[in-house]
N, C-alpha and C. Protein backbone atom coordinates (compact mmCIF):
# COMPACT_ATOMS: atom_id res chain seq x y z
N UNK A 1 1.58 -10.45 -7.00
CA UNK A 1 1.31 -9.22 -7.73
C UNK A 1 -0.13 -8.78 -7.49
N UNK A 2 -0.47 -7.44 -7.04
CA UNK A 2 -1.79 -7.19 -7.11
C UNK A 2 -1.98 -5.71 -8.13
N UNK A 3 -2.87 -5.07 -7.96
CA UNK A 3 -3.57 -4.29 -9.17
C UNK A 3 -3.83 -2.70 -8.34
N UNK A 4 -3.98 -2.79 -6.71
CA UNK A 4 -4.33 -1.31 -6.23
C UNK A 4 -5.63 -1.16 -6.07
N UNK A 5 -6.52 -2.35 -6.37
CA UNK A 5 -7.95 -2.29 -6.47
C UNK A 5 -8.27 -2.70 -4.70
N UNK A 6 -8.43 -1.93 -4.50
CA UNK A 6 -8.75 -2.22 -2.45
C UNK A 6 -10.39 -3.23 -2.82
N UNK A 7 -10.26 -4.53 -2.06
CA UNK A 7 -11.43 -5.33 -2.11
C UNK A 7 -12.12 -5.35 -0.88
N UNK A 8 -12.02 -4.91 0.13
CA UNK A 8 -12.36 -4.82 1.57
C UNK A 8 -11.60 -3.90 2.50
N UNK A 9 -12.62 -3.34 3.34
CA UNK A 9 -12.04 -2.51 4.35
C UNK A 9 -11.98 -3.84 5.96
N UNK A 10 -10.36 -4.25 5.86
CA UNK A 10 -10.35 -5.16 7.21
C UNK A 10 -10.62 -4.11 8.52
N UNK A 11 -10.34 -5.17 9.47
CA UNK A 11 -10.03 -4.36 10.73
C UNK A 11 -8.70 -5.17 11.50
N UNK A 12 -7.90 -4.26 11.80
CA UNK A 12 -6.93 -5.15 12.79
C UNK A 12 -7.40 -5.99 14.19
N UNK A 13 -7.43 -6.90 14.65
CA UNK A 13 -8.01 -7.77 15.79
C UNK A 13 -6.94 -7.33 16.93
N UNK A 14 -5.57 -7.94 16.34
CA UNK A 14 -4.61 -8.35 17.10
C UNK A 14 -3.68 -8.34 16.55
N UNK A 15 -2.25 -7.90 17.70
CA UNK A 15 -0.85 -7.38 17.27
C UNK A 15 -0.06 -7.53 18.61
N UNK A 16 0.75 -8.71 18.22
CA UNK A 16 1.13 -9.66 19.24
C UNK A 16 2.99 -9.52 18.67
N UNK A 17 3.44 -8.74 19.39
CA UNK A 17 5.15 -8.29 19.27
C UNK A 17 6.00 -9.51 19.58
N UNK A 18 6.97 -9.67 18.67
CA UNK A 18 8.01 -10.80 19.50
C UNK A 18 9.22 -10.03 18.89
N UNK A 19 9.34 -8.91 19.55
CA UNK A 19 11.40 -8.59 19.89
C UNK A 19 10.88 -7.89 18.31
N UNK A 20 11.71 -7.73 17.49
CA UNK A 20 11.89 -7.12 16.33
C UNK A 20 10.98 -7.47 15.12
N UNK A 21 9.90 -8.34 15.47
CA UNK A 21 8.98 -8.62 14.48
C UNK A 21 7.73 -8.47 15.59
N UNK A 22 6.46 -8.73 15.00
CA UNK A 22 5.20 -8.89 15.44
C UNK A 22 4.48 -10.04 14.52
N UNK A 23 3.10 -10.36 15.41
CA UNK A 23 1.95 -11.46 14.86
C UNK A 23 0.91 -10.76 14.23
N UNK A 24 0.55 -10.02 12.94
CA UNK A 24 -0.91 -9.13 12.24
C UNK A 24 -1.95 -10.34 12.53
N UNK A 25 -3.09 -10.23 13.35
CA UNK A 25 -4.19 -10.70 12.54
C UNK A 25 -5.05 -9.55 12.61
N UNK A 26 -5.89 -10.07 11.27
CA UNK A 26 -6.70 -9.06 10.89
C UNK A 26 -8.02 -9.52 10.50
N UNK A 27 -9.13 -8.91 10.44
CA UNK A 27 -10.40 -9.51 10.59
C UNK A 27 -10.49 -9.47 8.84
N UNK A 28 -11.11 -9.97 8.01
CA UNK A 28 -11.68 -9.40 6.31
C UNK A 28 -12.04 -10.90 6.04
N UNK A 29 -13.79 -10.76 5.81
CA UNK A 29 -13.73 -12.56 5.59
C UNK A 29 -14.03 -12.29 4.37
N UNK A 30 -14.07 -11.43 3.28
CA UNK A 30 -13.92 -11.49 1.72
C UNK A 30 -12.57 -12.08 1.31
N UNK A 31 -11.58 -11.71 2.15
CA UNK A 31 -10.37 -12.06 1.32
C UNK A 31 -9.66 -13.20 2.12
N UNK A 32 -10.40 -13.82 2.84
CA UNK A 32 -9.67 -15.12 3.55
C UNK A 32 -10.78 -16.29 2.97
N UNK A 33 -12.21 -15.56 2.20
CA UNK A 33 -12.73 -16.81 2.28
C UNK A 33 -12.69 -18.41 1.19
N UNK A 34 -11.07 -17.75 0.64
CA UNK A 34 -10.90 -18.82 -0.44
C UNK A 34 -8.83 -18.63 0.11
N UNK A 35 -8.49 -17.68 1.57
CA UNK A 35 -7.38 -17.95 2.05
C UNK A 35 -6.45 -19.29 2.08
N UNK A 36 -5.88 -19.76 2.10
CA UNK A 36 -5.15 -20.59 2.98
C UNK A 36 -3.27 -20.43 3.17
N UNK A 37 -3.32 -21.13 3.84
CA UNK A 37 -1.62 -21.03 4.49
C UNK A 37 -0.75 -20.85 3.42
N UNK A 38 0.14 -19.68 3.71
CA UNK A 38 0.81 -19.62 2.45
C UNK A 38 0.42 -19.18 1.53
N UNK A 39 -1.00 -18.19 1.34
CA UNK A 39 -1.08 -17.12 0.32
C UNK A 39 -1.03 -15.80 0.84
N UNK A 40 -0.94 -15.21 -0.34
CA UNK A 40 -0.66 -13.54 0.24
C UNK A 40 -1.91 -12.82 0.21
N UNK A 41 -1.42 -11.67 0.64
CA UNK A 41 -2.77 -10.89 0.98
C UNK A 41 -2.24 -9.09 1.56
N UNK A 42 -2.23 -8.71 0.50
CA UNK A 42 -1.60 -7.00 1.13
C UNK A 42 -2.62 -6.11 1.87
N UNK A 43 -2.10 -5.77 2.69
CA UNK A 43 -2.27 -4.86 4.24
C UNK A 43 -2.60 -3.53 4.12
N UNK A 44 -2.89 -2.85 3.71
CA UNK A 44 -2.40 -1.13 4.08
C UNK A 44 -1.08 -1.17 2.47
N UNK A 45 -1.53 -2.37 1.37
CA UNK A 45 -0.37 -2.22 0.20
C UNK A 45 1.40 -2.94 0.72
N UNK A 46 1.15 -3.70 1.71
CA UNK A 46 1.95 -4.61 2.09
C UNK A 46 1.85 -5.99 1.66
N UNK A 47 2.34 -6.72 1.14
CA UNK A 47 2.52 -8.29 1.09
C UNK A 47 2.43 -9.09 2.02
N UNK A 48 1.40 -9.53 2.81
CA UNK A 48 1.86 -10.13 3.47
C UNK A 48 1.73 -11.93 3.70
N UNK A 49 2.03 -12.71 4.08
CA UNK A 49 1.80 -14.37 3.88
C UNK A 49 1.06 -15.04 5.19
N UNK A 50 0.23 -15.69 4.89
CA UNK A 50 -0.84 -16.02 5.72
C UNK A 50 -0.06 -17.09 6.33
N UNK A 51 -0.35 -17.22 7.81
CA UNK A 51 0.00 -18.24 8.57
C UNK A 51 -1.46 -18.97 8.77
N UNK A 52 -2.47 -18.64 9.23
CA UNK A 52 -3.81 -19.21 9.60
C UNK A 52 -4.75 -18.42 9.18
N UNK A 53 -6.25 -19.00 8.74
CA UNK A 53 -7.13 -18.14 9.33
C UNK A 53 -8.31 -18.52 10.13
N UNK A 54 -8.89 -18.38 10.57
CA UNK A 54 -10.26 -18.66 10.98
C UNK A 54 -10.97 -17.76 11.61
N UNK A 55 -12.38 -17.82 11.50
CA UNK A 55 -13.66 -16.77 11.86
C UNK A 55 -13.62 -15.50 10.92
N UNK A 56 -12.95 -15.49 9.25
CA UNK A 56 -13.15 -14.48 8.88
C UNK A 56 -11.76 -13.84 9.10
N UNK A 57 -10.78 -14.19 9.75
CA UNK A 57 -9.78 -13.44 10.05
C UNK A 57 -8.54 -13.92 9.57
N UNK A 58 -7.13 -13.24 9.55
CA UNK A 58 -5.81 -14.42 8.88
C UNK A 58 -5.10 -13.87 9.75
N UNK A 59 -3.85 -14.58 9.97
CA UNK A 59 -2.53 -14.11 10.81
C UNK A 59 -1.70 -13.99 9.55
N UNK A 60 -0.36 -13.22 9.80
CA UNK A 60 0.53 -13.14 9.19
C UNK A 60 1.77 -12.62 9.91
N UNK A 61 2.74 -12.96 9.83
CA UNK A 61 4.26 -12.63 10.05
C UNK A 61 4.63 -11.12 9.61
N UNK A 62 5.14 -10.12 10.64
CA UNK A 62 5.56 -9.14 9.93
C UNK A 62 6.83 -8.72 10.35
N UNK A 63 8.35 -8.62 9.46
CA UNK A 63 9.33 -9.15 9.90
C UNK A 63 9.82 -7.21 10.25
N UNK A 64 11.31 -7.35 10.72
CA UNK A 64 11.57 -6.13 11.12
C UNK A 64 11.59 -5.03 9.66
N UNK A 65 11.83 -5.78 8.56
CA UNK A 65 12.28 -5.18 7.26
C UNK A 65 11.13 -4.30 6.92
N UNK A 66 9.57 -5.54 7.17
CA UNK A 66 8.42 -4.48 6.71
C UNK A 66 7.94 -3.67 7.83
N UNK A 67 8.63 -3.57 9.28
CA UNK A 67 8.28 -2.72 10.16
C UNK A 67 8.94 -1.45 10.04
N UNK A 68 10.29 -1.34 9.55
CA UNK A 68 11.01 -0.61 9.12
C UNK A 68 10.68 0.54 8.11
N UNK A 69 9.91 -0.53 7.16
CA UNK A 69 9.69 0.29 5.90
C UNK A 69 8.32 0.70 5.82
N UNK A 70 7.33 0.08 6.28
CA UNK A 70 6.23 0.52 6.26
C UNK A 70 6.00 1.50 7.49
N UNK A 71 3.88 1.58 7.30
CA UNK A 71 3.57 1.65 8.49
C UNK A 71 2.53 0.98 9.40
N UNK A 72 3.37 -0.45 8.84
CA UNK A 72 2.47 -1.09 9.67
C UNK A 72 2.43 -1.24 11.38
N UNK A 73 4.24 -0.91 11.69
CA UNK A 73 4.31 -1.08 12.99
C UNK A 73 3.41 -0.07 13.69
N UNK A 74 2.47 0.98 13.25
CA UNK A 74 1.95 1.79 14.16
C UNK A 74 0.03 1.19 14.36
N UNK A 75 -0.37 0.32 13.60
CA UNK A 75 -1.09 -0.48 13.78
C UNK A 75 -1.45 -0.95 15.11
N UNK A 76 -2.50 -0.94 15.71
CA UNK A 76 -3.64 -1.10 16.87
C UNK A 76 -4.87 -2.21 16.72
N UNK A 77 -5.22 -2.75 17.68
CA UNK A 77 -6.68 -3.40 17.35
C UNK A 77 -7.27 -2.14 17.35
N UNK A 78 -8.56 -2.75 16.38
CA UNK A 78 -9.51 -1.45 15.88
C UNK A 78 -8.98 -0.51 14.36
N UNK A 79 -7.74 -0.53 14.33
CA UNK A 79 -7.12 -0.04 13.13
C UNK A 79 -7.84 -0.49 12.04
N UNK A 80 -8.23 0.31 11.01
CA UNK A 80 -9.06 -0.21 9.42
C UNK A 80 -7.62 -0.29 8.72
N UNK A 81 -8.03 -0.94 7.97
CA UNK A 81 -6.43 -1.19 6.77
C UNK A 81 -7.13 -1.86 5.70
N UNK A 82 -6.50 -1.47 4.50
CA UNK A 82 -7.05 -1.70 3.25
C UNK A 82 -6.68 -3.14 2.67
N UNK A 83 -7.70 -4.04 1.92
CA UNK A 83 -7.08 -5.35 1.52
C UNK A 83 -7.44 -5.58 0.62
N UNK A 84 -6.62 -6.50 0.10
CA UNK A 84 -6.60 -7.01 -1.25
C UNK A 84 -5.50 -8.32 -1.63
N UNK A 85 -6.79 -8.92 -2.25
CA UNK A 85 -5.90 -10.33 -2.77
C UNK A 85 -5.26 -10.53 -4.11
N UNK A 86 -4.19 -11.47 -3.81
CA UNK A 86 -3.47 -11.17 -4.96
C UNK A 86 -4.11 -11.61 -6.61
N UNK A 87 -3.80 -10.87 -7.82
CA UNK A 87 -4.57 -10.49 -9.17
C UNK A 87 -4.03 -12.41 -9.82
N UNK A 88 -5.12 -13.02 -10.23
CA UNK A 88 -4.91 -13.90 -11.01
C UNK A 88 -4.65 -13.38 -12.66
N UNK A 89 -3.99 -14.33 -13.22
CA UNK A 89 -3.47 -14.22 -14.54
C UNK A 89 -5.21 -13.90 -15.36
N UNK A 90 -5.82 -14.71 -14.95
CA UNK A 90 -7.28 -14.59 -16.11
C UNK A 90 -8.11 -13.13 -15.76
N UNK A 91 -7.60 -12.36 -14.47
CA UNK A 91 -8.30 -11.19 -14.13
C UNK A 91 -7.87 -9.89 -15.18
N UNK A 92 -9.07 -8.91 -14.99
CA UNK A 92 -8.76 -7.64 -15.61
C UNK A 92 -7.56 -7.03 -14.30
N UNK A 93 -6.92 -5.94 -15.34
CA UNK A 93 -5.90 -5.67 -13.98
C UNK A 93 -6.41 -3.77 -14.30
N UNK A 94 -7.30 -3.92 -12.95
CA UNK A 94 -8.25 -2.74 -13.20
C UNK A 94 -7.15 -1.21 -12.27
N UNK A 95 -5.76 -1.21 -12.10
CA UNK A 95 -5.34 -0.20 -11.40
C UNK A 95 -4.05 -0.28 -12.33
N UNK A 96 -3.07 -0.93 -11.16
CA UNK A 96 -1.55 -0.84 -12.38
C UNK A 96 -0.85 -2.06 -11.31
N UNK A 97 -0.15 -1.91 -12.29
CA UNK A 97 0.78 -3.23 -11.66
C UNK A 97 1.72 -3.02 -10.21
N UNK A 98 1.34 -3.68 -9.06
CA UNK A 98 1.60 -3.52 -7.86
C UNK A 98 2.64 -4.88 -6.98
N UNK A 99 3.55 -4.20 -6.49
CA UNK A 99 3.84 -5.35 -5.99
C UNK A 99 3.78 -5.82 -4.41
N UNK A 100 3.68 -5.33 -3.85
CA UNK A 100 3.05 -4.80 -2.76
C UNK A 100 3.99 -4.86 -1.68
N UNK A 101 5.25 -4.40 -2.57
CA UNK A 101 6.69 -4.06 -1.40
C UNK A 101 7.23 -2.56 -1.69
N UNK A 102 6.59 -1.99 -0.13
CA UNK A 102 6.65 -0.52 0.06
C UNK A 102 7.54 0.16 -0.03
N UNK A 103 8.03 0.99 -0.66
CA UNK A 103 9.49 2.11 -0.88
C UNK A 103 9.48 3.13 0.21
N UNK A 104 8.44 3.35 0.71
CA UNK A 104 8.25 4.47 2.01
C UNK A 104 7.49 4.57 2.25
N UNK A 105 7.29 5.54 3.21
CA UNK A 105 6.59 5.84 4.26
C UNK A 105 6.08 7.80 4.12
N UNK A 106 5.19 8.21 3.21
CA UNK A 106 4.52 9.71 3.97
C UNK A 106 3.86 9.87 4.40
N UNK A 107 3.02 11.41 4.32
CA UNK A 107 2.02 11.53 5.54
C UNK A 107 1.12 12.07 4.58
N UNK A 108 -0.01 12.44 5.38
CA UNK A 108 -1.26 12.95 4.76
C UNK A 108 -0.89 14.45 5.23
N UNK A 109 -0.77 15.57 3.98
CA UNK A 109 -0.40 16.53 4.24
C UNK A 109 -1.62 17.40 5.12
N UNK A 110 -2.43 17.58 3.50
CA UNK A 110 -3.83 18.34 3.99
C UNK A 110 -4.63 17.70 3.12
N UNK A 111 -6.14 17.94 3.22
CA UNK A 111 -7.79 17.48 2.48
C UNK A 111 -7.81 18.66 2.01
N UNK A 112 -8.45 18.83 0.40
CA UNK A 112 -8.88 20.06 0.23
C UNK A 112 -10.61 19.35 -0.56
N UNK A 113 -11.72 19.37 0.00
CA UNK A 113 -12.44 18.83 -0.46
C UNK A 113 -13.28 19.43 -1.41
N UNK A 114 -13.93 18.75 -2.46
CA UNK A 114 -14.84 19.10 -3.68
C UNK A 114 -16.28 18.79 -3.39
N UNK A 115 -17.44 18.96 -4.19
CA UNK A 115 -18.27 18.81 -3.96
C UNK A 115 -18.79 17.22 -3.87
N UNK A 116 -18.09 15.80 -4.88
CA UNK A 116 -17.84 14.99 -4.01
C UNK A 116 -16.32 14.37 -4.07
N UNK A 117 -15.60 14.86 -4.38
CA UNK A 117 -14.24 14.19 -4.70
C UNK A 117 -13.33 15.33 -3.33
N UNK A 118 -12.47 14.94 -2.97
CA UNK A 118 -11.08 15.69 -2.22
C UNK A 118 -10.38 15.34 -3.14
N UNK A 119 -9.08 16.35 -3.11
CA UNK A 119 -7.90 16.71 -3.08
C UNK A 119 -7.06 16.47 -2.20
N UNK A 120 -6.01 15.31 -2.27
CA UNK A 120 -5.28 15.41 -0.88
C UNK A 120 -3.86 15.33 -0.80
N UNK A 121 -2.82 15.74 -0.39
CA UNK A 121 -1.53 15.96 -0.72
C UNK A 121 -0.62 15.53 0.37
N UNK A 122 0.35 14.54 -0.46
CA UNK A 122 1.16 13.77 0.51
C UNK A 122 2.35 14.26 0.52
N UNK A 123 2.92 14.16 1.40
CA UNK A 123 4.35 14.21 1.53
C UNK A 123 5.29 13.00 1.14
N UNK A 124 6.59 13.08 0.07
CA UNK A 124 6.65 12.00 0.21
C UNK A 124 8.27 11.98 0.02
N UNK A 125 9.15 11.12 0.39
CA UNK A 125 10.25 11.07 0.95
C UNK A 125 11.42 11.40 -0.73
N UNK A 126 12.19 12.71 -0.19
CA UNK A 126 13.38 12.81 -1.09
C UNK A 126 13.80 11.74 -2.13
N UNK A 127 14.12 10.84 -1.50
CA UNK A 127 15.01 9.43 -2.54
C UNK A 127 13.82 9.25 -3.25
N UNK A 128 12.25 9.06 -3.44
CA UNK A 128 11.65 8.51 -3.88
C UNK A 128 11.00 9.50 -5.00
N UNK A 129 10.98 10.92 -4.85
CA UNK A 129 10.16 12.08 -5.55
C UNK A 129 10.50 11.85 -7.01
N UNK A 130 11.87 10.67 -7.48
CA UNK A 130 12.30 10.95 -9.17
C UNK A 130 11.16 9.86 -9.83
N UNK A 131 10.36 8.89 -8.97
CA UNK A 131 10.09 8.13 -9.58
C UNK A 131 8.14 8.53 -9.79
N UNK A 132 7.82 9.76 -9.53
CA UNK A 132 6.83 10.58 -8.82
C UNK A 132 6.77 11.45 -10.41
N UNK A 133 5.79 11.14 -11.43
CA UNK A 133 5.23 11.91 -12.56
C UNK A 133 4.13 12.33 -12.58
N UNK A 134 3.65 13.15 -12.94
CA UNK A 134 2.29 13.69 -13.27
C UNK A 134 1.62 13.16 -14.41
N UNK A 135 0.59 12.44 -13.50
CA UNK A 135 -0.29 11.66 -14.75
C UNK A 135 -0.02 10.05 -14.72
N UNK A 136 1.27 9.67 -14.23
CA UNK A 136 1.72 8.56 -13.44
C UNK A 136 0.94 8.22 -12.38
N UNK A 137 1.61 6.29 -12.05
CA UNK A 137 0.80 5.76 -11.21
C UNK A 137 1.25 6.10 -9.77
N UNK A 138 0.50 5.91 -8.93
CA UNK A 138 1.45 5.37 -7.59
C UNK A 138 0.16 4.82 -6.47
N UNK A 139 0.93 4.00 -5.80
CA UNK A 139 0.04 3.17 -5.04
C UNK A 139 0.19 4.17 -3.46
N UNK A 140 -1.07 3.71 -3.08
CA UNK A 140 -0.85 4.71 -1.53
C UNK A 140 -2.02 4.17 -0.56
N UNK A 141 -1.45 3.54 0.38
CA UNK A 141 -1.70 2.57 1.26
C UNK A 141 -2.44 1.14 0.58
N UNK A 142 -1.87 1.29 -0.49
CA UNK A 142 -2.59 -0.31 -1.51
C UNK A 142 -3.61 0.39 -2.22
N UNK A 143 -3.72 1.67 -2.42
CA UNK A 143 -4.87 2.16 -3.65
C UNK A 143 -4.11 2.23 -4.84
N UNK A 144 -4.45 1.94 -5.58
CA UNK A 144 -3.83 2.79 -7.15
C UNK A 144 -4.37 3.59 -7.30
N UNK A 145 -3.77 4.90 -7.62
CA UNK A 145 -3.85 6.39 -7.81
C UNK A 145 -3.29 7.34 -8.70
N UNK A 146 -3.90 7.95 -9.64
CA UNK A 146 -3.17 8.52 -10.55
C UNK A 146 -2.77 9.63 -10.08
N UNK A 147 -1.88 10.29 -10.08
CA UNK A 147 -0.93 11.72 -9.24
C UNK A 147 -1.18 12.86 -10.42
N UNK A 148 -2.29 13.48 -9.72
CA UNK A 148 -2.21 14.92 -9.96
C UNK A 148 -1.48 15.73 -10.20
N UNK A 149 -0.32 16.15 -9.21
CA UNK A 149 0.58 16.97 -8.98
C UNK A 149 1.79 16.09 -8.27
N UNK A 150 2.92 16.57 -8.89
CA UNK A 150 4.10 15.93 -8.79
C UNK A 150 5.04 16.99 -8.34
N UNK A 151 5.50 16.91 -7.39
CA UNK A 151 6.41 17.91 -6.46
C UNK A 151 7.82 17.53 -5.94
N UNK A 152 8.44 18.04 -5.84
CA UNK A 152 9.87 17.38 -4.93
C UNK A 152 9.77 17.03 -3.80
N UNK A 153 8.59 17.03 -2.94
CA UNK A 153 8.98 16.75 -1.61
C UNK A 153 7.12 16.27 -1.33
N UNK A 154 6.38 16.47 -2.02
CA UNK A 154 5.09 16.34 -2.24
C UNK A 154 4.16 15.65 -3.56
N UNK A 155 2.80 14.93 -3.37
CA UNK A 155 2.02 14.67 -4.54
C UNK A 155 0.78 14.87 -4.64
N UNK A 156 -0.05 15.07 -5.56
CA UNK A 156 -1.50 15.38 -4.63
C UNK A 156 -2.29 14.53 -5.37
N UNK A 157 -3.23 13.73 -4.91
CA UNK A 157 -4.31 12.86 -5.82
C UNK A 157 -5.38 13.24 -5.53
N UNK A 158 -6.66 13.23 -6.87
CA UNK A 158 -8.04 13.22 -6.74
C UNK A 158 -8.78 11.87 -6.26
N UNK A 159 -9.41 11.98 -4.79
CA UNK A 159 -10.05 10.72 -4.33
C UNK A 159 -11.58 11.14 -4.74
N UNK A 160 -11.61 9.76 -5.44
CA UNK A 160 -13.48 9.84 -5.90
C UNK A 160 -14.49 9.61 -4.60
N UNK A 161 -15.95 9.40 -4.92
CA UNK A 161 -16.67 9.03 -3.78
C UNK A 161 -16.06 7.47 -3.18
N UNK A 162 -16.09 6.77 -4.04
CA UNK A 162 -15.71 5.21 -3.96
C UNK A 162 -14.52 4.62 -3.39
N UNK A 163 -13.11 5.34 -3.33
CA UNK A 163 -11.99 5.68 -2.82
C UNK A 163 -12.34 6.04 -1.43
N UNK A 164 -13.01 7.14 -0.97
CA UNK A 164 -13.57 7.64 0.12
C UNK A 164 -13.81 7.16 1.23
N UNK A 165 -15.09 6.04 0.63
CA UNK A 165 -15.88 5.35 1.24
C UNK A 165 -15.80 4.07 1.78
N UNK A 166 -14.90 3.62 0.72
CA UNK A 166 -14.19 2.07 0.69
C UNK A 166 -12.73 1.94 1.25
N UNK A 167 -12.39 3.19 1.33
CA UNK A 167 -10.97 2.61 1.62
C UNK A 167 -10.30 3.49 2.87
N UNK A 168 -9.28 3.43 3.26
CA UNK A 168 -8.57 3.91 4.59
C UNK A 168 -8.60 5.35 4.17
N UNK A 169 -8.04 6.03 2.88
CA UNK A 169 -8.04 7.11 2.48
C UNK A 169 -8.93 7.86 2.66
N UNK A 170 -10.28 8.03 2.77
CA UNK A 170 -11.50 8.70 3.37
C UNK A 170 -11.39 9.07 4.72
N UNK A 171 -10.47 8.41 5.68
CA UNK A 171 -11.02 8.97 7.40
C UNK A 171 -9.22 9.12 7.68
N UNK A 172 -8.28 9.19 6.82
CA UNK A 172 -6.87 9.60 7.09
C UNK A 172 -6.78 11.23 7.48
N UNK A 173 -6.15 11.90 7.92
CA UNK A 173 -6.05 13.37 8.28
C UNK A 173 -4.38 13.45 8.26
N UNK A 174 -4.23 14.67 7.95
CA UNK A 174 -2.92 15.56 8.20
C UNK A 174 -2.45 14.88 9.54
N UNK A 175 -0.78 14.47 9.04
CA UNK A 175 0.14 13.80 10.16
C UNK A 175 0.00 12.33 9.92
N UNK A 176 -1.10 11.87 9.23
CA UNK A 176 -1.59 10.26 9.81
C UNK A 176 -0.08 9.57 8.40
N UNK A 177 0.72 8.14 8.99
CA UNK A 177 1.45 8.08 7.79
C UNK A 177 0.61 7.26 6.84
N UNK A 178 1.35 6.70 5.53
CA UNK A 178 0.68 5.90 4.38
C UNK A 178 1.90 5.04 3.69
N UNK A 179 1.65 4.36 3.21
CA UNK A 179 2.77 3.87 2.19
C UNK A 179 2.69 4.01 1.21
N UNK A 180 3.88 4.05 0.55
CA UNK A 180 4.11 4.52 -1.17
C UNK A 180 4.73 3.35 -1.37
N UNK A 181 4.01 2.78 -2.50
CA UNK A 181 4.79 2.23 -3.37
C UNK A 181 4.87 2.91 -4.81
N UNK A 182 6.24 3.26 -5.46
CA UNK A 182 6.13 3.44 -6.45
C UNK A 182 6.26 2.54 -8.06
N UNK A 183 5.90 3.07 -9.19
CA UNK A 183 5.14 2.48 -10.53
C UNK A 183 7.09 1.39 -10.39
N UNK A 184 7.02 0.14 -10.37
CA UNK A 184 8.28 -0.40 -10.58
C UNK A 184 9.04 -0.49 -11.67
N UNK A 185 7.92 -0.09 -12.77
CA UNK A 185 8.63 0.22 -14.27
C UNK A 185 9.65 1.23 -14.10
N UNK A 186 9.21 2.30 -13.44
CA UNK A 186 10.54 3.67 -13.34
C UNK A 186 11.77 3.14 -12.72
N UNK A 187 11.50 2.15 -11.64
CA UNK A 187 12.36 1.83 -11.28
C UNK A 187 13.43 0.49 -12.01
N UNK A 188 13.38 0.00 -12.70
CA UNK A 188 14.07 -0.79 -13.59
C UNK A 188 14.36 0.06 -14.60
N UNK A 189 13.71 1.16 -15.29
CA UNK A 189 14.03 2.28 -16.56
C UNK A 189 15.26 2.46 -15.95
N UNK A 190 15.45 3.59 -14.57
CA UNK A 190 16.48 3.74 -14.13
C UNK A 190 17.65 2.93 -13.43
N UNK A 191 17.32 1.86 -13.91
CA UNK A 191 18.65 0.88 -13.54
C UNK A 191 19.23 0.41 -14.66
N UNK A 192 18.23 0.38 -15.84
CA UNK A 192 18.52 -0.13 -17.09
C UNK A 192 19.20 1.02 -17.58
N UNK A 193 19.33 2.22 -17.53
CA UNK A 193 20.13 3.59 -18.01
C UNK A 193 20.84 3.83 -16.89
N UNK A 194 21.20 3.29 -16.17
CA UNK A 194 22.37 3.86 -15.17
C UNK A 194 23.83 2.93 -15.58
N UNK A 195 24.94 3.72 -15.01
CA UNK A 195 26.08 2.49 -15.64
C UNK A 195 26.02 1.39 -15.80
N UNK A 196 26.48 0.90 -16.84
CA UNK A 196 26.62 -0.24 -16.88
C UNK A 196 27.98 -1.16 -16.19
N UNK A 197 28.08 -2.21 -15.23
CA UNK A 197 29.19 -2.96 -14.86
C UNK A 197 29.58 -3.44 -15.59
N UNK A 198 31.18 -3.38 -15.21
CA UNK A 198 32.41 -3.69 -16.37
C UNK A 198 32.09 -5.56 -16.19
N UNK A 199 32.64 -5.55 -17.71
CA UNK A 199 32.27 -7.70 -17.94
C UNK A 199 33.53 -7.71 -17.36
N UNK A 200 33.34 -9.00 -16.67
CA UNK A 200 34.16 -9.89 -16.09
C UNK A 200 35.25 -10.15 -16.48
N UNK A 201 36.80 -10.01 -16.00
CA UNK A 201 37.88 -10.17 -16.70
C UNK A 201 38.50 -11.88 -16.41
């Protein structure tokens, strides 16, 4: 579980394909430097599980499911991607509750910038727009973000200086994609009010 609080701007090293999966390593020695095998560590708001690290850097497994759903498969050496380690029980949980398994994939519509904050408006996929409120959370490429504007096919968030500066969201442009994860509470509300299955005869 993490929080949306981006702790480092990594860099991708290396992206090593095998058939329907690939090898991530990624450079961030803030968040590897208490790493080891078998902890997580979200990507760009991906989950992902450490195979190694060393020099500051971790590998991880990325299977066809999260190539599918994310966007990580468009990832390059040199690529920045946002990171963050996962929220201990004794921490403040300074964003919203994240799990860091992506529902989709939009784009960066347009920037409309302020004197220091932008405006920026995503596109974001049909099936996902019911779970999309105004004033609600939503995560976007592993930021937590409160949504401005809530649209059917669109959302728009206010990025502060700190957002900007720190995270992938500052140097993204129109076309570039992102991941959404949305608030998972909506999504259990609406399973918990949808039919109920007949008991067992």
């Amino acid at each position: 579980m993490f929080t949306g609080i981006v702790e480092e701007l990594g860099e991708v090293v290396a992206v090593e394909p095998h058939g329907d999966s690939a090898l991530l390593t990624v450079r961030g020695p803030l968040v590897t430097e208490d790493a080891v095998h078998g902890a997580s560590i979200a990507v760009n708001g991906v989950c992902l599980t450490v195979v190694e690290t060393a020099d500051g850097a971790f590998t991880a497994d990325v299977m066809k499911e999260t190539l599918d759903r994310s966007s990580l498969g468009v990832l390059v050496p040199g690529s920045r991607v946002n990171l963050e380690r996962p929220v201990r029980l004794a921490d403040r949980l300074g964003g919203h509750l994240v799990q860091g398994h992506v529902d989709g994939v939009g784009q960066i519509v347009s920037r409309r910038p302020g004197e220091r904050w932008e405006v920026v408006t995503v596109s974001v996929p049909a099936a996902l727009s019911r779970y999309v409120v105004e004033k609600g959370s939503i995560t976007i490429d592993g930021v937590s973000l409160t949504v401005v504007e809530a649209g059917a096919e669109h959302l728009t968030v206010s990025l502060i200086p700190t957002t900007l500066e720190l995270t992938t969201l500052g140097h993204k442009g129109p076309g570039d994609p992102v991941n959404l994860e949305v608030d998972v509470v909506a999504k259990y509300v609406e399973r918990l009010l949808g039919p109920r299955p007949e008991a067992a005869r």
